[in-house]
C-alpha atoms as a PDB file:
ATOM      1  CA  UNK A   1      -6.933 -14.452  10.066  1.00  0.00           C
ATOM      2  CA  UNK A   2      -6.603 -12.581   7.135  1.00  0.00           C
ATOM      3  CA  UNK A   3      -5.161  -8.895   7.001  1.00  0.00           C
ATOM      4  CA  UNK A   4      -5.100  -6.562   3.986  1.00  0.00           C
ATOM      5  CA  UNK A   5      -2.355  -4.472   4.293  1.00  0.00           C
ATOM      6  CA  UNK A   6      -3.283  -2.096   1.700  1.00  0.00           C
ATOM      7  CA  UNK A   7      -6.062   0.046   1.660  1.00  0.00           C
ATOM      8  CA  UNK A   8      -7.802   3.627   1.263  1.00  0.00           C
ATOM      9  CA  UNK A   9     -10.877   5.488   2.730  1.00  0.00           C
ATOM     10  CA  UNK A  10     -12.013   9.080   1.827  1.00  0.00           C
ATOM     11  CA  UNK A  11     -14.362  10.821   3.978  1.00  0.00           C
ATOM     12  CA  UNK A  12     -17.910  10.462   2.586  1.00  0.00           C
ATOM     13  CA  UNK A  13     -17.858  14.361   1.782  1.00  0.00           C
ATOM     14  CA  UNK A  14     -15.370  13.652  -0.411  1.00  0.00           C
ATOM     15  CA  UNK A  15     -15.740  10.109  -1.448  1.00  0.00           C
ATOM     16  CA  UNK A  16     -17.317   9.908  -4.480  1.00  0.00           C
ATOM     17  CA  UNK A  17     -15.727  13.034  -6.342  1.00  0.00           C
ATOM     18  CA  UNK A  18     -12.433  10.969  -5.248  1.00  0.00           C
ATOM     19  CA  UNK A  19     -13.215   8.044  -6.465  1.00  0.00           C
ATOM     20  CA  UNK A  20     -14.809   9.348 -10.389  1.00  0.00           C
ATOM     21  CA  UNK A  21     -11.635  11.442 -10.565  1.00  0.00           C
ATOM     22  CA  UNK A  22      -9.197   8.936  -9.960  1.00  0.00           C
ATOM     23  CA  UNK A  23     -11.117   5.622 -11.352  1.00  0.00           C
ATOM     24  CA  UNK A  24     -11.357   7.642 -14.608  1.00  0.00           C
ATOM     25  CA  UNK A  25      -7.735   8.478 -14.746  1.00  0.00           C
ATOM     26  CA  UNK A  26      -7.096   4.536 -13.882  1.00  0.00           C
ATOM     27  CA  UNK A  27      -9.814   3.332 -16.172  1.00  0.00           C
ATOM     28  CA  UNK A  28     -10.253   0.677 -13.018  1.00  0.00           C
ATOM     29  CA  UNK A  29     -13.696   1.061 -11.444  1.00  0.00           C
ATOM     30  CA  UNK A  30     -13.779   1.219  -7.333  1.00  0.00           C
ATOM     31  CA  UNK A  31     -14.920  -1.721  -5.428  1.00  0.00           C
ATOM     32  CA  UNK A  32     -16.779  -0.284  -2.535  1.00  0.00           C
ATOM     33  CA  UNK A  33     -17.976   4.072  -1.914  1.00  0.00           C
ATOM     34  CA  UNK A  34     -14.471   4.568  -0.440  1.00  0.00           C
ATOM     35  CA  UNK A  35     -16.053   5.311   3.279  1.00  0.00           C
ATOM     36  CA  UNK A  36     -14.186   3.401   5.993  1.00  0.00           C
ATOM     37  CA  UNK A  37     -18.485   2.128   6.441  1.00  0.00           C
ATOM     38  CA  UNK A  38     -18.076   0.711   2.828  1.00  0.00           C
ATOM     39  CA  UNK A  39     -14.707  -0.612   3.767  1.00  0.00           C
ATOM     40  CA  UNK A  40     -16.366  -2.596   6.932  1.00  0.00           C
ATOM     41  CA  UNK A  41     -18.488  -3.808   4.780  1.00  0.00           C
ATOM     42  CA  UNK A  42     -16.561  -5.318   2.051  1.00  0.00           C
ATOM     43  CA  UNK A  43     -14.491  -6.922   5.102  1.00  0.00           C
ATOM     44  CA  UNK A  44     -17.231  -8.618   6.117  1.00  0.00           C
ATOM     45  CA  UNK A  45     -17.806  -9.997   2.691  1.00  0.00           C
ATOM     46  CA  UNK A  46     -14.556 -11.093   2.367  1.00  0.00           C
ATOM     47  CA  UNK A  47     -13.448 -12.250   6.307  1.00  0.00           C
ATOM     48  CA  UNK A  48     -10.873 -10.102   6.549  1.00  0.00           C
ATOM     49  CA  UNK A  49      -9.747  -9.451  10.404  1.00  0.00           C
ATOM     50  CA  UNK A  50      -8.234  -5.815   9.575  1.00  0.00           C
ATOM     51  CA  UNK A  51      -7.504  -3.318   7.054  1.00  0.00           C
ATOM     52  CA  UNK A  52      -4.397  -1.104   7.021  1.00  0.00           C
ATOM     53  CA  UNK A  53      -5.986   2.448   5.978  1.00  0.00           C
ATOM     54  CA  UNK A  54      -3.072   4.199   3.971  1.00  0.00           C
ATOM     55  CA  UNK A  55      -3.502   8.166   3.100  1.00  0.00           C
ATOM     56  CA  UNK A  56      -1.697  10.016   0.380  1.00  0.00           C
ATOM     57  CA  UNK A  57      -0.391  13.338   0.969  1.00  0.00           C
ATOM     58  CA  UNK A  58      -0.190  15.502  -1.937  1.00  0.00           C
ATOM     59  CA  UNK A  59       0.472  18.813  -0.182  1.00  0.00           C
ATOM     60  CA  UNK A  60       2.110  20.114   2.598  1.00  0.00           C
ATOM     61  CA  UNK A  61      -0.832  21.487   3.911  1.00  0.00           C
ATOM     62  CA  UNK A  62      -2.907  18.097   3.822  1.00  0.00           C
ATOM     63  CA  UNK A  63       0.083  16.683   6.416  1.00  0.00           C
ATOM     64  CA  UNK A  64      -1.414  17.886  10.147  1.00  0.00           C
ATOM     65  CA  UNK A  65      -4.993  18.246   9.165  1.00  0.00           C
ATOM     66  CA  UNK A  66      -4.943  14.493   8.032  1.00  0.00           C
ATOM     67  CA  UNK A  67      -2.996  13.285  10.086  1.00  0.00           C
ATOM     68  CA  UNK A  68      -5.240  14.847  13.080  1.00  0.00           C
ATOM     69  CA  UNK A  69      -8.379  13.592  11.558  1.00  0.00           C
ATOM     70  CA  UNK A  70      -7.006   9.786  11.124  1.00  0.00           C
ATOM     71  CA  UNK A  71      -5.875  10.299  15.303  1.00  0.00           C
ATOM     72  CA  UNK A  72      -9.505  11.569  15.850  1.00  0.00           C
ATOM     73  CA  UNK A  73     -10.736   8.277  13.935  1.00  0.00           C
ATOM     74  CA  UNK A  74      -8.178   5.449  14.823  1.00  0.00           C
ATOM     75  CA  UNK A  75     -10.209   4.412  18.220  1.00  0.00           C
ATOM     76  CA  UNK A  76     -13.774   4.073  16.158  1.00  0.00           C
ATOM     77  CA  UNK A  77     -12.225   2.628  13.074  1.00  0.00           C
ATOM     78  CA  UNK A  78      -9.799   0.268  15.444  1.00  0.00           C
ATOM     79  CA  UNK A  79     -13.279  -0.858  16.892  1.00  0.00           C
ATOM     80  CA  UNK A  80     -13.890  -2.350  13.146  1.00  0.00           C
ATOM     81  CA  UNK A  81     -10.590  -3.569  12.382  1.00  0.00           C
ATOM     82  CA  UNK A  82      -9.463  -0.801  10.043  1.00  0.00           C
ATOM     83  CA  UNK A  83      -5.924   0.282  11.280  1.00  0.00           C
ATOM     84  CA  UNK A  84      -4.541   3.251  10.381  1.00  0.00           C
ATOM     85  CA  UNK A  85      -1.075   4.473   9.130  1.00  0.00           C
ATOM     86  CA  UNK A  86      -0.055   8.225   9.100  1.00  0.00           C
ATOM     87  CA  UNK A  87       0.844  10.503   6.233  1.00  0.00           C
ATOM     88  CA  UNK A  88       3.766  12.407   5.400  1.00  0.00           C
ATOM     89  CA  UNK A  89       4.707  14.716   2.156  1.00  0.00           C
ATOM     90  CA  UNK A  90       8.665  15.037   1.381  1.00  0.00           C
ATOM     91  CA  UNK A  91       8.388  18.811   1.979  1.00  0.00           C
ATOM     92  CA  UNK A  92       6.711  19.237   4.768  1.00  0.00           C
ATOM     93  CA  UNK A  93       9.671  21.017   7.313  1.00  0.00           C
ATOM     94  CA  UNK A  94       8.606  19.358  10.988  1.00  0.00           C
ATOM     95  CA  UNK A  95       8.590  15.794   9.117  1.00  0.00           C
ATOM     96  CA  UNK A  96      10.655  14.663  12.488  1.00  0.00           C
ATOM     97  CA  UNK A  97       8.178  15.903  15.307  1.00  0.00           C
ATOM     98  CA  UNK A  98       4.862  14.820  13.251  1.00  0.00           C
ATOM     99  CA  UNK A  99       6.846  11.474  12.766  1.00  0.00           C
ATOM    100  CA  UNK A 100       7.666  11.708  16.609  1.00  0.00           C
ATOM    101  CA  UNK A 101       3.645  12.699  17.295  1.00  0.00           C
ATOM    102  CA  UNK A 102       2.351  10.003  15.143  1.00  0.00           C
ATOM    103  CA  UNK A 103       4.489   7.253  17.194  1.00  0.00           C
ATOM    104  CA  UNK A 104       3.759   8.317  20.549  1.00  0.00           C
ATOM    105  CA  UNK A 105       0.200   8.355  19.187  1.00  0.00           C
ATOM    106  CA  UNK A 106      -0.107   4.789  18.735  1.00  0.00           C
ATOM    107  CA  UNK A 107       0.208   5.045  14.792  1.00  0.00           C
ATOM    108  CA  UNK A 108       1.987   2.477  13.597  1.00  0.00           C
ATOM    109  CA  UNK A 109       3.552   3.376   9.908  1.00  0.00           C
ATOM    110  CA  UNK A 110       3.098   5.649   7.256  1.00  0.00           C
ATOM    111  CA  UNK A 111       2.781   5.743   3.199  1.00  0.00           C
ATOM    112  CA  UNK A 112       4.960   8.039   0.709  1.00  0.00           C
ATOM    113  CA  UNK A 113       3.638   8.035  -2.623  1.00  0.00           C
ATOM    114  CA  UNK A 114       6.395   9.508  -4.853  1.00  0.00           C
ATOM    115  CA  UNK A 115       4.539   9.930  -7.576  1.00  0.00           C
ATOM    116  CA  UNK A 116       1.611  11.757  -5.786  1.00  0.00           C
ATOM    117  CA  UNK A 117       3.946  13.699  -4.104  1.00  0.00           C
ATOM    118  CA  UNK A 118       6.090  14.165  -8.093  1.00  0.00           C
ATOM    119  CA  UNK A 119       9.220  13.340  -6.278  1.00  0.00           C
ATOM    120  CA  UNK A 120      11.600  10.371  -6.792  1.00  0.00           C
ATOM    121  CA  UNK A 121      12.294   8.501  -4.174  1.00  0.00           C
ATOM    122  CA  UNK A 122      15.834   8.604  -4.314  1.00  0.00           C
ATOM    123  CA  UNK A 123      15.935  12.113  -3.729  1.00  0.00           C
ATOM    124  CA  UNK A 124      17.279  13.362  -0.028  1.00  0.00           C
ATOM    125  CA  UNK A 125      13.493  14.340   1.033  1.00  0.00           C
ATOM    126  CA  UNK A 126      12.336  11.244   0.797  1.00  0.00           C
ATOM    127  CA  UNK A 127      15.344   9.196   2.266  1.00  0.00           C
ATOM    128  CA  UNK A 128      15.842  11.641   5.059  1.00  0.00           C
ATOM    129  CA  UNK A 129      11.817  11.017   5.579  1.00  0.00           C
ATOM    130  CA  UNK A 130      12.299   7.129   5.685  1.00  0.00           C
ATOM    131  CA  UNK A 131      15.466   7.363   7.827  1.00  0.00           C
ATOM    132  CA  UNK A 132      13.542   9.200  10.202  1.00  0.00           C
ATOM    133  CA  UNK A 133      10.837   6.507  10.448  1.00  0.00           C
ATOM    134  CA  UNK A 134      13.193   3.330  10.994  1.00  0.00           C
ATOM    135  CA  UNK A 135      14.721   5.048  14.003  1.00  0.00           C
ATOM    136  CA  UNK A 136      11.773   5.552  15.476  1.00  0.00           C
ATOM    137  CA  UNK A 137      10.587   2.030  14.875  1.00  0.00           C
ATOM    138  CA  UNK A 138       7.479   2.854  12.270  1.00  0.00           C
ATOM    139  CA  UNK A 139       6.919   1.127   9.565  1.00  0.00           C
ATOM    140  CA  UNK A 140       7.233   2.786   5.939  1.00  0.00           C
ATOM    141  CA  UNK A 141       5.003   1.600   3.008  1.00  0.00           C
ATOM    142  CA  UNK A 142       5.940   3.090  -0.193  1.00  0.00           C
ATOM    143  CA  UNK A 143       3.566   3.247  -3.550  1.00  0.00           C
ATOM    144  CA  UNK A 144       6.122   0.794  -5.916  1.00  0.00           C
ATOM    145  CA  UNK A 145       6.340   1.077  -9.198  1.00  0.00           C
ATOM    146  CA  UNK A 146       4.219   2.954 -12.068  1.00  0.00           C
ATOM    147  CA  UNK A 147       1.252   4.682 -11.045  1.00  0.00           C
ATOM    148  CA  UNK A 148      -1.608   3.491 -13.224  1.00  0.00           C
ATOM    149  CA  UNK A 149      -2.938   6.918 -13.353  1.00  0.00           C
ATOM    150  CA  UNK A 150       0.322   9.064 -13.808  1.00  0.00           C
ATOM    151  CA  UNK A 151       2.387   7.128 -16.045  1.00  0.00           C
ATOM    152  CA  UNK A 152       4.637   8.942 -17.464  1.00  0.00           C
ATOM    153  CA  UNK A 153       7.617   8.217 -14.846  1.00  0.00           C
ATOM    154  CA  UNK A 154       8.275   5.707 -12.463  1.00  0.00           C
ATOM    155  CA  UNK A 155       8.857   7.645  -9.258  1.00  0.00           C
ATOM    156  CA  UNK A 156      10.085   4.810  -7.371  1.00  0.00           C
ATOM    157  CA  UNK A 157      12.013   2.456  -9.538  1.00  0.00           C
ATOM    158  CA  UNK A 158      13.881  -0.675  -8.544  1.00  0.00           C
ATOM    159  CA  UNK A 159      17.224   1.285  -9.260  1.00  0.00           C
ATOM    160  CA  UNK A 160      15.812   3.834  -6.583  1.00  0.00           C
ATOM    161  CA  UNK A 161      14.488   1.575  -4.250  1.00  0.00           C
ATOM    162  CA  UNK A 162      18.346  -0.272  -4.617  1.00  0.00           C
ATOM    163  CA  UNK A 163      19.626   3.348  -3.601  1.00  0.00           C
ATOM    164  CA  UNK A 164      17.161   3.480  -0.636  1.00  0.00           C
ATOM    165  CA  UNK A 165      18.140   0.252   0.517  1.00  0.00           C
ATOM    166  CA  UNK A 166      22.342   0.740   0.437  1.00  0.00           C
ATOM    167  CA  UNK A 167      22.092   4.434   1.839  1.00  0.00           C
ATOM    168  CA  UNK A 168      19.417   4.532   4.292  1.00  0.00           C
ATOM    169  CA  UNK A 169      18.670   0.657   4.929  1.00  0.00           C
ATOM    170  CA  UNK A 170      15.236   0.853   6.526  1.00  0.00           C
ATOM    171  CA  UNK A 171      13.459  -1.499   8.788  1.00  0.00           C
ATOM    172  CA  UNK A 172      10.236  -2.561   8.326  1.00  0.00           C
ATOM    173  CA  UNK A 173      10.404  -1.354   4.396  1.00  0.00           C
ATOM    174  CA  UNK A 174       7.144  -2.021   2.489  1.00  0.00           C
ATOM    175  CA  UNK A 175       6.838  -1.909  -1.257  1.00  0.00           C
ATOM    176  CA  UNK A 176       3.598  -1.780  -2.483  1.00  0.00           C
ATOM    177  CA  UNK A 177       2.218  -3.497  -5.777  1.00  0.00           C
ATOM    178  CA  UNK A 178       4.827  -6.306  -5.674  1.00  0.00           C
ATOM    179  CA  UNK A 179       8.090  -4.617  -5.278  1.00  0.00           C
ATOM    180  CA  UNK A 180       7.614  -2.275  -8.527  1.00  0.00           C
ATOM    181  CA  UNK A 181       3.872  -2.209 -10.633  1.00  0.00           C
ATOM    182  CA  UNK A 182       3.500  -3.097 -13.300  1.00  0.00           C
ATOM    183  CA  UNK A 183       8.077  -3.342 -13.393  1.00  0.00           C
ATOM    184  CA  UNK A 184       7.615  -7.041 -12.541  1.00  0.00           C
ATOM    185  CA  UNK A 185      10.784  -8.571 -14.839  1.00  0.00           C
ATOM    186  CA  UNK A 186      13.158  -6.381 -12.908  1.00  0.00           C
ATOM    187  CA  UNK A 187      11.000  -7.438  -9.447  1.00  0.00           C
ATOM    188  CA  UNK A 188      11.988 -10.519 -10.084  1.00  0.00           C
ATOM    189  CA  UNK A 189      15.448  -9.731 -11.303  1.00  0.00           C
ATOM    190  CA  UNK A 190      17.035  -7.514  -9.167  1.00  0.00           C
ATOM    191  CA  UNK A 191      14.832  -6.892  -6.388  1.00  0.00           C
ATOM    192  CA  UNK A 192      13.331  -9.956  -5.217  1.00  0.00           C
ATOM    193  CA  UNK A 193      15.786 -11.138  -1.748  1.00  0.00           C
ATOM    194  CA  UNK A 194      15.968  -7.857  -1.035  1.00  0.00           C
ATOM    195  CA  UNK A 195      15.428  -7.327   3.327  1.00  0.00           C
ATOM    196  CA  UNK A 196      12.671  -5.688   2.939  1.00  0.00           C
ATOM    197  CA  UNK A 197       8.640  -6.750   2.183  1.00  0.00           C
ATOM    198  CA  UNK A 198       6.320  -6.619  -0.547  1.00  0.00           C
ATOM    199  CA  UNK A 199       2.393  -6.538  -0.270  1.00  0.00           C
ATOM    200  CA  UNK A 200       0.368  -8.149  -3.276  1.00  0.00           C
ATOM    201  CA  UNK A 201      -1.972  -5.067  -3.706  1.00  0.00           C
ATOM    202  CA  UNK A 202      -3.558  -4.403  -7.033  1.00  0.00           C
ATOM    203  CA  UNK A 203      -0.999  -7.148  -8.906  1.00  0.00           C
ATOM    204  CA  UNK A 204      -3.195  -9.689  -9.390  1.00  0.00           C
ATOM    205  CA  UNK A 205      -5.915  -9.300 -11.856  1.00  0.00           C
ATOM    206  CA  UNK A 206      -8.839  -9.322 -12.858  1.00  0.00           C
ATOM    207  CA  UNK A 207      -9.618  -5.235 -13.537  1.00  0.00           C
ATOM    208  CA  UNK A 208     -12.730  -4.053 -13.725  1.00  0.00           C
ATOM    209  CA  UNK A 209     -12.963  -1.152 -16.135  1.00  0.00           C
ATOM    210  CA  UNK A 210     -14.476   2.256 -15.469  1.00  0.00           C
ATOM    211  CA  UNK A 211     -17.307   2.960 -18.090  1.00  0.00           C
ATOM    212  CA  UNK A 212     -16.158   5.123 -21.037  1.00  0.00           C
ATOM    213  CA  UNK A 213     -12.763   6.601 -19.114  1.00  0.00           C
ATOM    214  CA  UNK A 214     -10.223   7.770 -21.456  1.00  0.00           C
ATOM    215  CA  UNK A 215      -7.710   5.312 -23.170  1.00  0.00           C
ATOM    216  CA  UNK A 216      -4.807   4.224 -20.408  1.00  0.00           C
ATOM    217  CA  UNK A 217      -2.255   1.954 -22.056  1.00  0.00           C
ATOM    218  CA  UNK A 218      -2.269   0.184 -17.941  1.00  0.00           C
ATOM    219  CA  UNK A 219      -5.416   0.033 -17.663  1.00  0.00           C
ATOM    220  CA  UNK A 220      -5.299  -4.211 -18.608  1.00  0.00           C
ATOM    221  CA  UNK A 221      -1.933  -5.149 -17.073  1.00  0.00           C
ATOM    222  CA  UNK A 222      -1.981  -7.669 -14.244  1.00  0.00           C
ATOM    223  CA  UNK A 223       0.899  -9.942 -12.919  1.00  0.00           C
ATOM    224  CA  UNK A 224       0.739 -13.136 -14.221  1.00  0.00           C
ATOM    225  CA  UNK A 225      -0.036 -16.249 -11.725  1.00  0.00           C
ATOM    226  CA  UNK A 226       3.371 -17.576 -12.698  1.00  0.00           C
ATOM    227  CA  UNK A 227       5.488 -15.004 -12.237  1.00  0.00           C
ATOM    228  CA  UNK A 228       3.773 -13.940  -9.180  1.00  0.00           C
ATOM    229  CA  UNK A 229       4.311 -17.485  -7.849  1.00  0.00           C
ATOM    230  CA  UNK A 230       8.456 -16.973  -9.200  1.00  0.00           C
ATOM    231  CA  UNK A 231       8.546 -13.401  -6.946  1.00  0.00           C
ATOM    232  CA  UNK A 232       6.868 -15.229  -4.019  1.00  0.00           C
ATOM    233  CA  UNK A 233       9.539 -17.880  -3.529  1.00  0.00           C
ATOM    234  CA  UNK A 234      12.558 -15.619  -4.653  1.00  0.00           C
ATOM    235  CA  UNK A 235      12.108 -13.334  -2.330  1.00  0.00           C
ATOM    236  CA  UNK A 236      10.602 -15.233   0.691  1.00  0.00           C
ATOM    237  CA  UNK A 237       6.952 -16.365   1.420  1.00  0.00           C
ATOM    238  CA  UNK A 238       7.630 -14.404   5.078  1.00  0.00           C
ATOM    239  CA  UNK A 239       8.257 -11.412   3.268  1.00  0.00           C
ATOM    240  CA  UNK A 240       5.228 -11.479   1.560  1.00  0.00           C
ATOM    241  CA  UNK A 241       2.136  -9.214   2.787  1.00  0.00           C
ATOM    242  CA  UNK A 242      -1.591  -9.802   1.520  1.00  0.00           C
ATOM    243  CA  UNK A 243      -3.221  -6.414   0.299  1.00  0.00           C
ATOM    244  CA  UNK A 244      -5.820  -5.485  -1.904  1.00  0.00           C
ATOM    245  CA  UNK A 245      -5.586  -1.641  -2.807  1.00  0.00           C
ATOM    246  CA  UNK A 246      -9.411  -1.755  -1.590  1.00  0.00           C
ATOM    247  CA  UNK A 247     -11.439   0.161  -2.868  1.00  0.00           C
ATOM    248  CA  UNK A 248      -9.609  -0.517  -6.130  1.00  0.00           C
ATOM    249  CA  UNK A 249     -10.113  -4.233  -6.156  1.00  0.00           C
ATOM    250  CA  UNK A 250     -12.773  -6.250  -4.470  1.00  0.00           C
ATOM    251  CA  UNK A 251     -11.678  -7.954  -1.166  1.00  0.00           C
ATOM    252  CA  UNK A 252     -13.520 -11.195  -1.520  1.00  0.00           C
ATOM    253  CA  UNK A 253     -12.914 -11.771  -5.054  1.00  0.00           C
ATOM    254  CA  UNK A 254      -9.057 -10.561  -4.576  1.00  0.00           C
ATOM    255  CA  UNK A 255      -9.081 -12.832  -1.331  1.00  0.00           C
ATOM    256  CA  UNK A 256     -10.623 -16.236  -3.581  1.00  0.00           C
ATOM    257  CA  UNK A 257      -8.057 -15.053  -6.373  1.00  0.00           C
ATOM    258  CA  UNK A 258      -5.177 -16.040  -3.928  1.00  0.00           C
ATOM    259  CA  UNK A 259      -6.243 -18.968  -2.524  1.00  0.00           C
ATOM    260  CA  UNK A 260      -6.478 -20.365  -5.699  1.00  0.00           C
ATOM    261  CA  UNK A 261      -2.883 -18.868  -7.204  1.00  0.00           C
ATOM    262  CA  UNK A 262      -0.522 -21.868  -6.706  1.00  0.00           C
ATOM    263  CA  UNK A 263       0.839 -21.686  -2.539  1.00  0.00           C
ATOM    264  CA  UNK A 264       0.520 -24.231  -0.214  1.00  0.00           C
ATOM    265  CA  UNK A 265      -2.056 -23.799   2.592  1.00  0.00           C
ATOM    266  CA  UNK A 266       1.409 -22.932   4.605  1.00  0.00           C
ATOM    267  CA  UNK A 267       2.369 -20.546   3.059  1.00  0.00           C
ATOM    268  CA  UNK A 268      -1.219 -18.822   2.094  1.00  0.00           C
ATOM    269  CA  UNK A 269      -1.164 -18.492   6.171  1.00  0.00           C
ATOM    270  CA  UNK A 270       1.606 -16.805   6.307  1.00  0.00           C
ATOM    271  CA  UNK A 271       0.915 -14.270   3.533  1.00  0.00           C
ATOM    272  CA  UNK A 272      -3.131 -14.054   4.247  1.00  0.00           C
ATOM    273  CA  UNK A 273      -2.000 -12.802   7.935  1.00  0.00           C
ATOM    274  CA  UNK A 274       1.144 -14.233  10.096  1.00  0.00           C
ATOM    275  CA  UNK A 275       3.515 -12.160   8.613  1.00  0.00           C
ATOM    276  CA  UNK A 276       1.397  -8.748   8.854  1.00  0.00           C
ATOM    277  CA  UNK A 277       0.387  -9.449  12.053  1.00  0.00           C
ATOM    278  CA  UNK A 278       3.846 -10.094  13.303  1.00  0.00           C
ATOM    279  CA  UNK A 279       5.029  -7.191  11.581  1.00  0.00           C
ATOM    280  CA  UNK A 280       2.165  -4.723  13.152  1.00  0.00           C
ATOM    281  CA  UNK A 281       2.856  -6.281  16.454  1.00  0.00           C
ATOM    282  CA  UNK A 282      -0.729  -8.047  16.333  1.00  0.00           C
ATOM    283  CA  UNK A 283      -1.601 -11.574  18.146  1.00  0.00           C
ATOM    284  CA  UNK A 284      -0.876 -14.436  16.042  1.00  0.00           C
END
């Protein structure tokens, strides 16, 4: 069974304006139309069992209407093996009864982007947000790291992730990217052992570029094998959660890239799928 914990669908209204603005800002050209259809199919490409659908909330305002059309999908997209996660922005005042609504809904997690949302995550919105979350038993996936589109501060550092951890000390804590994009030396130096989990999404190269977008000094930088191999085995293969960042990297070609990276068959089961599914509460 294989499970990417890491992905994102637009509605098809939407999709493809989505998709030029941000794949130009990136310079890294989408994988699939960015539809939870063109996520299906890519699955079935690739044999992966499910999807974890992630949405980014960059206003207050996006919060209940998202949220409401993700609980008006999850039973049709279930049905295909996309799973969904919530949303939540660090402003938004009733962050306690949405997080409330989306448990007793049957949602499972949510993402915080902190540099979509242009606030660190260190700062008391976002830890009172996360807080929240662990006592209700949800699990909380943050964007980690540099965003390759909106470089020019790393919103959720390892220092502030450290911070998170000692203050608020969440359960079922998931960085994104490998602990901290494109951040990798201090991943491995400071971070990695840390009780919390890391998903592989968009670390692992190749990139495809986006024809003539505008110069991004990321745009090219991948974790190497080796030092994704070194993070793996510091920090625990059981802590380690397959992901893709679909539809920003191809599923099958992302799924034959890890196979071939360096773990044991053992461990590539436990990574491809135990651990998420044990973590999501899925069968085995």
């Amino acid at each position: 069974m294989i499970i990417d914990f890491h992905v994102h669908t637009f509605p098809e209204t939407i999709s493809g304006r989505v998709l030029e603005k941000l794949g130009k800002a990136a310079g890294v050209m989408p994988a699939t139309n960015g539809t939870a259809q063109g996520l299906s199919v890519s699955m079935k490409e690739a044999g992966v069992t499910y999807s974890v659908n992630l949405p980014v909330m960059t206003s207050t305002e996006q919060v209940l209407s998202v949220n409401n059309s993700l609980l008006q999908s999850k039973e049709t997209w279930e049905s295909m093996g996309i799973l969904t996660f919530g949303g939540m922005h660090p402003d938004f005042s009733d962050y306690r009864g949405e997080l409330h609504r989306l448990k007793e809904s049957g949602i499972l997690g949510i993402k915080l982007h902190p540099a979509y949302q242009r606030v660190d995550l260190d700062d008391i919105r976002m830890k009172r947000i996360i807080a929240c979350a662990s006592e209700l038993g949800l699990i909380t996936l943050i964007h980690a790291g540099i965003d390759i589109g909106l470089y020019e501060h790393n919103y959720s550092s390892v220092a502030q992730i450290l911070s998170v951890l000692k203050e608020v000390r969440p359960e079922k804590f998931v960085l994104a990217h490998m602990g901290n994009w494109a951040r990798w030396e201090e991943v491995e130096r400071d971070l990695a052992g840390a009780p919390l989990f890391m998903d592989t999404a968009f670390s692992i190269g190749p990139l495809d570029a986006y024809p003539n977008a505008p110069s991004n000094p990321y745009s090219n930088i991948v974790l190497e094998d080796g030092a994704f191999l070194r993070i793996v085995k510091k920090h625990g293969t059981d802590r380690i959660l397959f992901a893709t960042d679909s539809p920003w990297q191809p599923q099958k070609r992302y799924v034959e890239r890890f196979l071939n990276i360096g773990l044991t068959e053992s461990e590539q089961r436990m990574v491809l799928g135990e651990n998420a599914a044990k973590l999501l509460g899925l069968p085995g």
